[in-house]
Protein backbone atom coordinates (compact mmCIF):
# COMPACT_ATOMS: atom_id res chain seq x y z
CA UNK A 1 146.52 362.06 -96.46
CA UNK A 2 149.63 364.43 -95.53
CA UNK A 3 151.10 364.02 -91.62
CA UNK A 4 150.19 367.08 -91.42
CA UNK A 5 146.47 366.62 -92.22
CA UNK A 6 146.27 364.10 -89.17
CA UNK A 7 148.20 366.12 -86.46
CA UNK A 8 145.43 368.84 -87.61
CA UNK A 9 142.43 366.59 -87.54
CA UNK A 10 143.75 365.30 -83.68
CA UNK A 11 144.06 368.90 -82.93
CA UNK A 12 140.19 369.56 -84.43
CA UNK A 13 139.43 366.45 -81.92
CA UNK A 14 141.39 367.57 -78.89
CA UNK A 15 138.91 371.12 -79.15
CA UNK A 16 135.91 369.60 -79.49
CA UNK A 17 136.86 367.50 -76.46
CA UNK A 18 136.83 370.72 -74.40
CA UNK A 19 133.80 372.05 -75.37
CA UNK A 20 130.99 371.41 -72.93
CA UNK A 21 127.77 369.89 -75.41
CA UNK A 22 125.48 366.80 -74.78
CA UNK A 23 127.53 363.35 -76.21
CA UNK A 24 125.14 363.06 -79.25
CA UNK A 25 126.46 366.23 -80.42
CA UNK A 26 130.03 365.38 -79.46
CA UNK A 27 130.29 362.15 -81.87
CA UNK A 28 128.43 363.54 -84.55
CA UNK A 29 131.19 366.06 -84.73
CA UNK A 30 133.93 363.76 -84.19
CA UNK A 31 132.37 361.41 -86.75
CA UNK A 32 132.53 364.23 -89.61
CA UNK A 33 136.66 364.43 -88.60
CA UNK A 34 137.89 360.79 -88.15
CA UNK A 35 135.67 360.37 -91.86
CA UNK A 36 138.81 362.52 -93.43
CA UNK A 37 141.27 360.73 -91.69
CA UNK A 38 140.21 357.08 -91.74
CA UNK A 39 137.28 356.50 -94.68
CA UNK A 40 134.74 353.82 -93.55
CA UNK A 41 131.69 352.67 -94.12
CA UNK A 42 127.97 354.30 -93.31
CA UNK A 43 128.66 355.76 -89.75
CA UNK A 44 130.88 354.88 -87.28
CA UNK A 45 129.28 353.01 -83.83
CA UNK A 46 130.32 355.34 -80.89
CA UNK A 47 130.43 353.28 -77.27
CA UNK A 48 130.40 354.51 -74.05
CA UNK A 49 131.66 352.41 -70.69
CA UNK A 50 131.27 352.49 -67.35
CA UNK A 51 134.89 352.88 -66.10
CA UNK A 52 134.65 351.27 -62.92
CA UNK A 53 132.76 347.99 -64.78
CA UNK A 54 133.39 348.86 -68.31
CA UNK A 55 130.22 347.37 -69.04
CA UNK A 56 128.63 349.32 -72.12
CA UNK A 57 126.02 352.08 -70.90
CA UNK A 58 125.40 353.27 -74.60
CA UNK A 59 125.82 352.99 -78.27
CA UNK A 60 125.26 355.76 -80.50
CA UNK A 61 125.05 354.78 -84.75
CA UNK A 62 123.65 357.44 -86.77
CA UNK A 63 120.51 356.19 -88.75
CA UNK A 64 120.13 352.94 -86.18
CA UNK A 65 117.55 354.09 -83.68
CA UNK A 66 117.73 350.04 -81.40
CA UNK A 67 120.45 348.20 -81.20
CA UNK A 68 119.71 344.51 -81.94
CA UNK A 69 119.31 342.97 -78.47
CA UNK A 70 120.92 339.69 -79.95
CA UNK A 71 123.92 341.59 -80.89
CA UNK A 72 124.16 342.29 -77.17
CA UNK A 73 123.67 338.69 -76.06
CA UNK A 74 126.23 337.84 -78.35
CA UNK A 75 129.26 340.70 -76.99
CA UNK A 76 128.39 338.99 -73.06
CA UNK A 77 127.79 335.66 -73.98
CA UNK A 78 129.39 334.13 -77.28
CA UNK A 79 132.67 332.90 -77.51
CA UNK A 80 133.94 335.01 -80.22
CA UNK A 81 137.16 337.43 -81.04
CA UNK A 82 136.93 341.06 -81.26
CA UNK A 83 134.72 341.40 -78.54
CA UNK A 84 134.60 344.73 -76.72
CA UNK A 85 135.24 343.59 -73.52
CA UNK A 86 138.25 342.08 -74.31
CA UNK A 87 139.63 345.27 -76.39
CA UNK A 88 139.02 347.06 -73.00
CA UNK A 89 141.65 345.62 -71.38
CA UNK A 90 143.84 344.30 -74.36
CA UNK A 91 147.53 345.47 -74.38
CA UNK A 92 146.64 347.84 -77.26
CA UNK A 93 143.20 348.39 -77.08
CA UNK A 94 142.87 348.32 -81.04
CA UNK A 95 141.96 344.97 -83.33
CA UNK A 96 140.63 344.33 -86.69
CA UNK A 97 138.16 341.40 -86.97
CA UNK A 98 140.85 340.30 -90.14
CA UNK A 99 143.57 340.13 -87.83
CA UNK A 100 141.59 338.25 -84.55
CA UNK A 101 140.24 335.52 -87.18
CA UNK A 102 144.18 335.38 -89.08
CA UNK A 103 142.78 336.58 -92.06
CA UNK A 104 139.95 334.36 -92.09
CA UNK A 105 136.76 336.47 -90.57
CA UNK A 106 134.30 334.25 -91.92
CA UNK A 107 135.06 331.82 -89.00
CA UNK A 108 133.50 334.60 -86.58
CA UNK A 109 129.50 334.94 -85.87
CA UNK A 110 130.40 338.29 -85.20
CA UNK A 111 131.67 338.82 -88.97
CA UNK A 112 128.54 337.08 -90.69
CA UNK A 113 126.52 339.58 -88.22
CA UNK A 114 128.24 342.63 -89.08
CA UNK A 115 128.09 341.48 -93.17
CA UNK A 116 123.77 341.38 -92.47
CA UNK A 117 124.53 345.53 -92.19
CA UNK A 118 127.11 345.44 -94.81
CA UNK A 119 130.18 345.97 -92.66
CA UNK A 120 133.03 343.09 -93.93
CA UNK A 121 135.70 344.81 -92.19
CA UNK A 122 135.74 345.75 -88.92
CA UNK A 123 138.14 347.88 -86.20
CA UNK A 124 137.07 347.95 -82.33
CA UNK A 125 139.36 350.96 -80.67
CA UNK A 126 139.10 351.60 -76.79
CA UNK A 127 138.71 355.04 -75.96
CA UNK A 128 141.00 355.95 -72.28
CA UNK A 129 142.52 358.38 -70.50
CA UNK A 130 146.53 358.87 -70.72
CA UNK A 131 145.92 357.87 -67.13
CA UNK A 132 144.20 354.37 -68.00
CA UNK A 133 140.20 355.18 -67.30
CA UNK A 134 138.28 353.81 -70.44
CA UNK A 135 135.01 355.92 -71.03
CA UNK A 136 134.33 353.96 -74.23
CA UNK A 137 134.65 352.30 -77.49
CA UNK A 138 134.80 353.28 -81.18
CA UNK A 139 134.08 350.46 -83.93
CA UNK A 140 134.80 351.02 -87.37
CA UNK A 141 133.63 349.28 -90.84
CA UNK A 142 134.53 349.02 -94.70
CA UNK A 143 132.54 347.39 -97.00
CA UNK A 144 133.43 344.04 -99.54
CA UNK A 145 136.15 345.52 -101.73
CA UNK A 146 137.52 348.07 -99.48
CA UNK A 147 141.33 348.36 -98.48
CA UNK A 148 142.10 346.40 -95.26
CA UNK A 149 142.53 349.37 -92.19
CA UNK A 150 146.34 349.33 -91.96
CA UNK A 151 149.02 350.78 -89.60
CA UNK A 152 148.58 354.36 -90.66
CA UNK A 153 144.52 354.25 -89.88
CA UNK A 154 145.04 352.20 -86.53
CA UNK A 155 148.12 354.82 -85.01
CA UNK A 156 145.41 358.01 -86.26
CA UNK A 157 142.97 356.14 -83.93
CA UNK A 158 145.34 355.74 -81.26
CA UNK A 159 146.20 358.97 -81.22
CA UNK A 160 142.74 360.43 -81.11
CA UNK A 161 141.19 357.88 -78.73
CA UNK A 162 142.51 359.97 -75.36
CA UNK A 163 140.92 362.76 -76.39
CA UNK A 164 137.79 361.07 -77.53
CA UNK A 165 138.04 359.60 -73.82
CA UNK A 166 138.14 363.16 -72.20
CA UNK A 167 135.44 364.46 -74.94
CA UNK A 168 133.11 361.68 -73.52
CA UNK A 169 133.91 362.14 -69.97
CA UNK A 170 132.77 365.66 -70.57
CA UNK A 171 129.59 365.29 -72.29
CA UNK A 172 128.39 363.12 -69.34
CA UNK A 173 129.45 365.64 -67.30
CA UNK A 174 127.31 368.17 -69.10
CA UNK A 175 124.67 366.26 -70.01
CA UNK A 176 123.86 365.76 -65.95
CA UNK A 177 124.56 369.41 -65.80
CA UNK A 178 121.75 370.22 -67.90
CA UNK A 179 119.49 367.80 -67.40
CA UNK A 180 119.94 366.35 -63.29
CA UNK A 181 118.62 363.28 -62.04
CA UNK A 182 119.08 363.48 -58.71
CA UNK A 183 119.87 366.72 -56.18
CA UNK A 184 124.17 365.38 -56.18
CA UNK A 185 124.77 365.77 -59.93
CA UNK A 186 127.24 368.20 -61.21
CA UNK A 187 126.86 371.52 -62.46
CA UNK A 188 128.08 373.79 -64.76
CA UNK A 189 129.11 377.51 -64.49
CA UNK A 190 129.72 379.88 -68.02
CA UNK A 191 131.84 382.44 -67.32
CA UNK A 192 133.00 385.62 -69.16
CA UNK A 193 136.06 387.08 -70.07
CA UNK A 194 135.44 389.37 -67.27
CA UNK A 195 135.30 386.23 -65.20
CA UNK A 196 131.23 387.05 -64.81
CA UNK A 197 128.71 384.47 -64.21
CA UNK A 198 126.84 384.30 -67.97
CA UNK A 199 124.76 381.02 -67.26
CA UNK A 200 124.58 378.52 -64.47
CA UNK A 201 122.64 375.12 -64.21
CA UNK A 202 119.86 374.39 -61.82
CA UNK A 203 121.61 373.86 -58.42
CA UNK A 204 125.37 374.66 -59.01
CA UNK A 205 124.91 377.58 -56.35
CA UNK A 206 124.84 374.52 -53.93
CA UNK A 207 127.96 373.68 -54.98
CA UNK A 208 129.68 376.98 -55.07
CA UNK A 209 128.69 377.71 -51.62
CA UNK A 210 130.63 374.50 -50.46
CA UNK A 211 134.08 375.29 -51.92
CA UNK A 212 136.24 376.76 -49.40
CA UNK A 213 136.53 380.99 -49.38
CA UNK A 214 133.01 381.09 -51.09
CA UNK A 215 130.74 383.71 -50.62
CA UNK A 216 128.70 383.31 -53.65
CA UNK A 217 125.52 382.53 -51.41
CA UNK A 218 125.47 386.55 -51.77
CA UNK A 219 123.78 388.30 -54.37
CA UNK A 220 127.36 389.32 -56.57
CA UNK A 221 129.24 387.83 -54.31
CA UNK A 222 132.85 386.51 -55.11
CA UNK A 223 133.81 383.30 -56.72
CA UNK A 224 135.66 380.57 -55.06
CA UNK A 225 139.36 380.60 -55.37
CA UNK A 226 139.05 376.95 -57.10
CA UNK A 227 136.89 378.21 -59.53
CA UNK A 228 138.57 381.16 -60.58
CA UNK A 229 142.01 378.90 -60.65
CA UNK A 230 140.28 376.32 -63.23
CA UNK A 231 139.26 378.72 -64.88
CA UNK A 232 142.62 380.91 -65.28
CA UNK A 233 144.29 377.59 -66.34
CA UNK A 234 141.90 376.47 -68.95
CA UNK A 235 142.33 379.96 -70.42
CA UNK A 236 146.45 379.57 -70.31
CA UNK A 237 146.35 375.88 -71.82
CA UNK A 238 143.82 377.30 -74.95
CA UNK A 239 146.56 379.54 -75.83
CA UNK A 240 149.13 376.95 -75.59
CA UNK A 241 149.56 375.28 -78.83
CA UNK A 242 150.74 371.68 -77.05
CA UNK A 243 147.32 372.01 -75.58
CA UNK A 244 144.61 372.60 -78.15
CA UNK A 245 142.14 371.22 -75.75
CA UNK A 246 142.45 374.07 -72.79
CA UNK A 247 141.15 371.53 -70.23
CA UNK A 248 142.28 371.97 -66.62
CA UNK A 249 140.95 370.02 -63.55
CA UNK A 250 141.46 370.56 -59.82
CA UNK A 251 140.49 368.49 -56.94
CA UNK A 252 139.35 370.73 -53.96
CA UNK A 253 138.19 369.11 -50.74
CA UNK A 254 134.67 370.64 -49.60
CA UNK A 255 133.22 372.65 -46.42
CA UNK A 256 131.13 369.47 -45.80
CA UNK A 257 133.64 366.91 -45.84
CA UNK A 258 133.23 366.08 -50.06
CA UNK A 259 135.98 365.86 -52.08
CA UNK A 260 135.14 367.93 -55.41
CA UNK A 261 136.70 367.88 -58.95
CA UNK A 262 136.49 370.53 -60.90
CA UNK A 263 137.08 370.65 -64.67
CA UNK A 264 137.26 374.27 -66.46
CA UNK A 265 137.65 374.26 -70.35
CA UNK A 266 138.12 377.56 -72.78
CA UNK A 267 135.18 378.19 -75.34
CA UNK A 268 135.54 380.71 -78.16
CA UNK A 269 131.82 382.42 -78.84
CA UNK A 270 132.62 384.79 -82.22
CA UNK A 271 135.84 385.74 -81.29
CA UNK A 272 134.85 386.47 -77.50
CA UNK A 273 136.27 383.95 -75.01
CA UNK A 274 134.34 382.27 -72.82
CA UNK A 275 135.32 379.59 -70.09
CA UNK A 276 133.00 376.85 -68.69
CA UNK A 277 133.58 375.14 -65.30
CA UNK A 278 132.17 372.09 -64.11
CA UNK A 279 131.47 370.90 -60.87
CA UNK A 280 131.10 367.66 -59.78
CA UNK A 281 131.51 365.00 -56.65
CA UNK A 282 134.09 362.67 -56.30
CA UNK A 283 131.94 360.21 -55.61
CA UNK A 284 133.02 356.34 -55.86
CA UNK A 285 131.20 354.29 -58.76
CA UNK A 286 127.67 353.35 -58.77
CA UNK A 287 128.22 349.75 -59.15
CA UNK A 288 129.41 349.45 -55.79
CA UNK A 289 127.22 350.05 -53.70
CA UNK A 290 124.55 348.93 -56.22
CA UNK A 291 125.94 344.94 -56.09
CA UNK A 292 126.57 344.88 -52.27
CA UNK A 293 122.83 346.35 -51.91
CA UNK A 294 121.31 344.30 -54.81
CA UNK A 295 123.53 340.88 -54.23
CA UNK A 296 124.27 341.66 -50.54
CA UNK A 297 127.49 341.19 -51.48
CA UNK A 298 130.88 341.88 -48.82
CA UNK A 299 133.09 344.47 -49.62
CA UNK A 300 135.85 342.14 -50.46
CA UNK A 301 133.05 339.92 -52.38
CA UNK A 302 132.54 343.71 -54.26
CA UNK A 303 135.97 344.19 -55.10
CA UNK A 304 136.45 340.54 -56.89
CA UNK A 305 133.29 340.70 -58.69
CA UNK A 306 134.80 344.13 -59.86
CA UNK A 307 137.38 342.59 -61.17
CA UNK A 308 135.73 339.79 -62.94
CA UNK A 309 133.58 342.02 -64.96
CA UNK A 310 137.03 343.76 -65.83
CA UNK A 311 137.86 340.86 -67.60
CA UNK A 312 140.68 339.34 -64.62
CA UNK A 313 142.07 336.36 -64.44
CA UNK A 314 142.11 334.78 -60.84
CA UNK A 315 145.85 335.19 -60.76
CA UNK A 316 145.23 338.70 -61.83
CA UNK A 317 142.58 339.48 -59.00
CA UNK A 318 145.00 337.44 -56.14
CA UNK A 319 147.87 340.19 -56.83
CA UNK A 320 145.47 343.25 -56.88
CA UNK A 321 143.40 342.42 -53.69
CA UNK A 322 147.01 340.56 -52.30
CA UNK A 323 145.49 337.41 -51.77
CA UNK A 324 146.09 333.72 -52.59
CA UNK A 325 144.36 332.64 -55.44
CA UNK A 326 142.47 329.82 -53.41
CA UNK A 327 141.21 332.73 -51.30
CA UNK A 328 139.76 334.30 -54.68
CA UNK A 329 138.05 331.07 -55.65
CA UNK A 330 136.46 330.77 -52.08
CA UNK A 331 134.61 334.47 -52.73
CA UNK A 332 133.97 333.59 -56.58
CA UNK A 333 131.54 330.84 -54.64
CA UNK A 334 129.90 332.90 -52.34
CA UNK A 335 129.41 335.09 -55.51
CA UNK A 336 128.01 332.82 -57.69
CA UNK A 337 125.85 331.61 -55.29
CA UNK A 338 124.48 335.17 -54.34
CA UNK A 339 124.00 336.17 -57.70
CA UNK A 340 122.54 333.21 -59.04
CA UNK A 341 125.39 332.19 -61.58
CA UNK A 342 127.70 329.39 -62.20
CA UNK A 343 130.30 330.85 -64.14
CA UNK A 344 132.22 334.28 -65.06
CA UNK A 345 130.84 334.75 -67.93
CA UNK A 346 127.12 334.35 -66.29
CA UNK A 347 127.88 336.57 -63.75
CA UNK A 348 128.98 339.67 -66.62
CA UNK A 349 125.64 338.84 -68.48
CA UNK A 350 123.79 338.89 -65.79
CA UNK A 351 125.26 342.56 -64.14
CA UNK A 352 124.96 343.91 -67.24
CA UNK A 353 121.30 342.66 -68.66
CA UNK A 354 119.93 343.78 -64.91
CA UNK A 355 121.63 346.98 -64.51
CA UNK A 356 123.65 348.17 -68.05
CA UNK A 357 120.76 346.87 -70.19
CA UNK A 358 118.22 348.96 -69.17
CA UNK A 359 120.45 352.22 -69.25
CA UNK A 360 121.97 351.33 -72.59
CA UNK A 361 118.06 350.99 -73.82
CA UNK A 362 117.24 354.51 -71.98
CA UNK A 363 120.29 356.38 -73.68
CA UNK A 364 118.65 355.27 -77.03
CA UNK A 365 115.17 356.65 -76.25
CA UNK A 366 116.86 359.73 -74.69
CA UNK A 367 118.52 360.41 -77.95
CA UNK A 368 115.86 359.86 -79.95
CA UNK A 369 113.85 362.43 -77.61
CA UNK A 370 116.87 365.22 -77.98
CA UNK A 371 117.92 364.17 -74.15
CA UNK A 372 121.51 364.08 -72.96
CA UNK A 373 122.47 360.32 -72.05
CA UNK A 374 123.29 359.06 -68.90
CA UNK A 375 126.66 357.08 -67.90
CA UNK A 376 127.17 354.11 -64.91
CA UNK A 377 124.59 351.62 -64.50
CA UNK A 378 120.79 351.93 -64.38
CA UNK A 379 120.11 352.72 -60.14
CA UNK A 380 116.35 352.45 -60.58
């Protein structure tokens, strides 16, 4: 394939990162592009993460409706290569199973699994922000016989995986939109060309109402300033060519105290545009309050235990919380001993089979009932 043929394929990607649809939709569409770019075998396995854990909250594999549950004990408790978790944080955030064995892949569990589906080869690529967040994963396979993924396929991937970042970021976004669970979810606002309100979701006026200048509490009254400003943007960036995704996002603070982000994103409807704004809180991740509630953990306790399931060494979490590693060790204790555990790797399984498990096997049921999945950790 031409250089030309990729730049246009990350370009296809980069648009259908903007466009506000549930995330089944979004990799199905993104599967049909990176297939020109990179051939592999059957389907690719779409992940997404929870950033503030990145713990896996779904898995989405065209044609396999339950992820084997010893496939999952194996990623959080095996000591194997390739393993998602540690691509999440690698220096590169791409492998190949060939090159994490030294060209000897038979010497992995995780290879002998993946050969039971018919996958011999196999690429694991995070999926992150250009400003670091990883929203998920994307693995790749080839079948016995196939040429090895090389350079080319792996800096395609690269290039791509920001934008598949953003694209997953979004569906989320949307899929909340849509479908709330809860009265502080986003929302999402269509808006014409005439910068008229075409379709709302279920409690976005709440929302409006808070951003500052609003008067949309009135029948035709006025959209915020923030609004109209995301909006205005995302139209400018969709007819720049250096931004095929026309994505803009604001932060606004709120009348009640509530920091807001807003993210606005160009749609073209047969040849009318269209702009959609979303409108969410800036709230801090679920896990957090969710282990010091669940664990009675400390704050500080919180913020190591954070770090831990981010894959951190001790020396690693002593420089980000600027403490001595002895001090670390002392709150790894109390940890263990609140949660139960006796070791790191315990202490991930466990977080994730009590609150990622049961979200990752909700997603699956949600998608197999035309429902948009849920990100962060199961709160019920």
């Amino acid at each position: 394939m031409t250089t030309d043929a990729r730049e246009r394929a990350v370009d296809k990607i980069a648009r259908l990162a903007g466009e506000p649809k549930d995330l089944a939709s979004f990799w199905r569409e993104c599967t049909e592009v990176v297939g020109t770019v990179v051939p592999h075998y059957w389907t690719p396995c779409w992940y997404t993460l929870d950033p503030a854990s990145l713990l896996i909250t779904s898995h989405f594999h065209e044609g396999l409706a339950e992820f084997p549950a010893e496939w999952l004990a194996r990623e959080y408790y095996d000591d194997d290569v390739n393993r998602i978790a540690d691509i999440a944080v690698s220096s590169t955030g791409i492998s190949t199973l060939h090159e994490a064995t030294a060209g000897d892949p038979s010497s992995s569990p995780r290879w002998h699994a993946n050969m039971t589906m018919g996958g011999d080869q196999e690429m694991i690529a995070r999926l992150g922000t250009p400003s670091g967040v990883v929203w998920g994963m994307l693995g790749l396979y080839r079948e016995t016989g196939r040429a090895m993924f090389d350079v080319v396929d792996k800096q395609f991937v690269q290039a791509v995986a920001p934008h598949l970042a953003e694209g997953a970021r979004r569906a989320l976004l949307v899929g909340e939109a849509t479908d709330p669970d809860g009265t502080d979810g986003p929302g999402l606002v269509i808006l014409s060309d005439r910068w008229e309100i075409q379709s709302a979701t279920p409690g976005v006026e709440r929302w409006l109402a808070q951003l500052p200048d609003s008067d949309s509490d009135r029948v035709g009254g006025r959209l915020p300033s923030a609004v109209l400003s995301v909006a205005g943007r995302a139209l400018r960036a969709a007819e720049n060519p250096d931004e095929p995704s026309g994505i803009a996002v604001s932060r606004v603070l709120a009348r009640n105290g509530v920091w807001v982000v807003l993210h606005g994103a160009c749609l073209v409807d047969q040849g009318a545009r269209r702009i959609a704004v979303i409108v969410e809180p800036a709230h801090p991740a679920r896990i957090f309050p969710l282990l010091m509630s669940a664990y009675r953990l400390t704050e500080r306790e919180r913020d190591v235990t954070r770090l831990v399931l981010q894959g951190a060494s001790t020396a690693q979490i002593a420089q980000e919380l600027v403490v001595s590693p002895h001090t670390v060790q002392q709150h790894l204790k109390s940890v263990f001993d609140k949660t139960g555990v006796h070791s790191r790797r315990d202490l991930v399984g466990k977080i994730f089979f009590a609150h990622y498990e049961p979200r990752f096997r909700d997603n699956e049921r949600r998608v197999a009932d035309h429902k948009p999945m849920r990100g962060g950790p199961a709160t019920r």
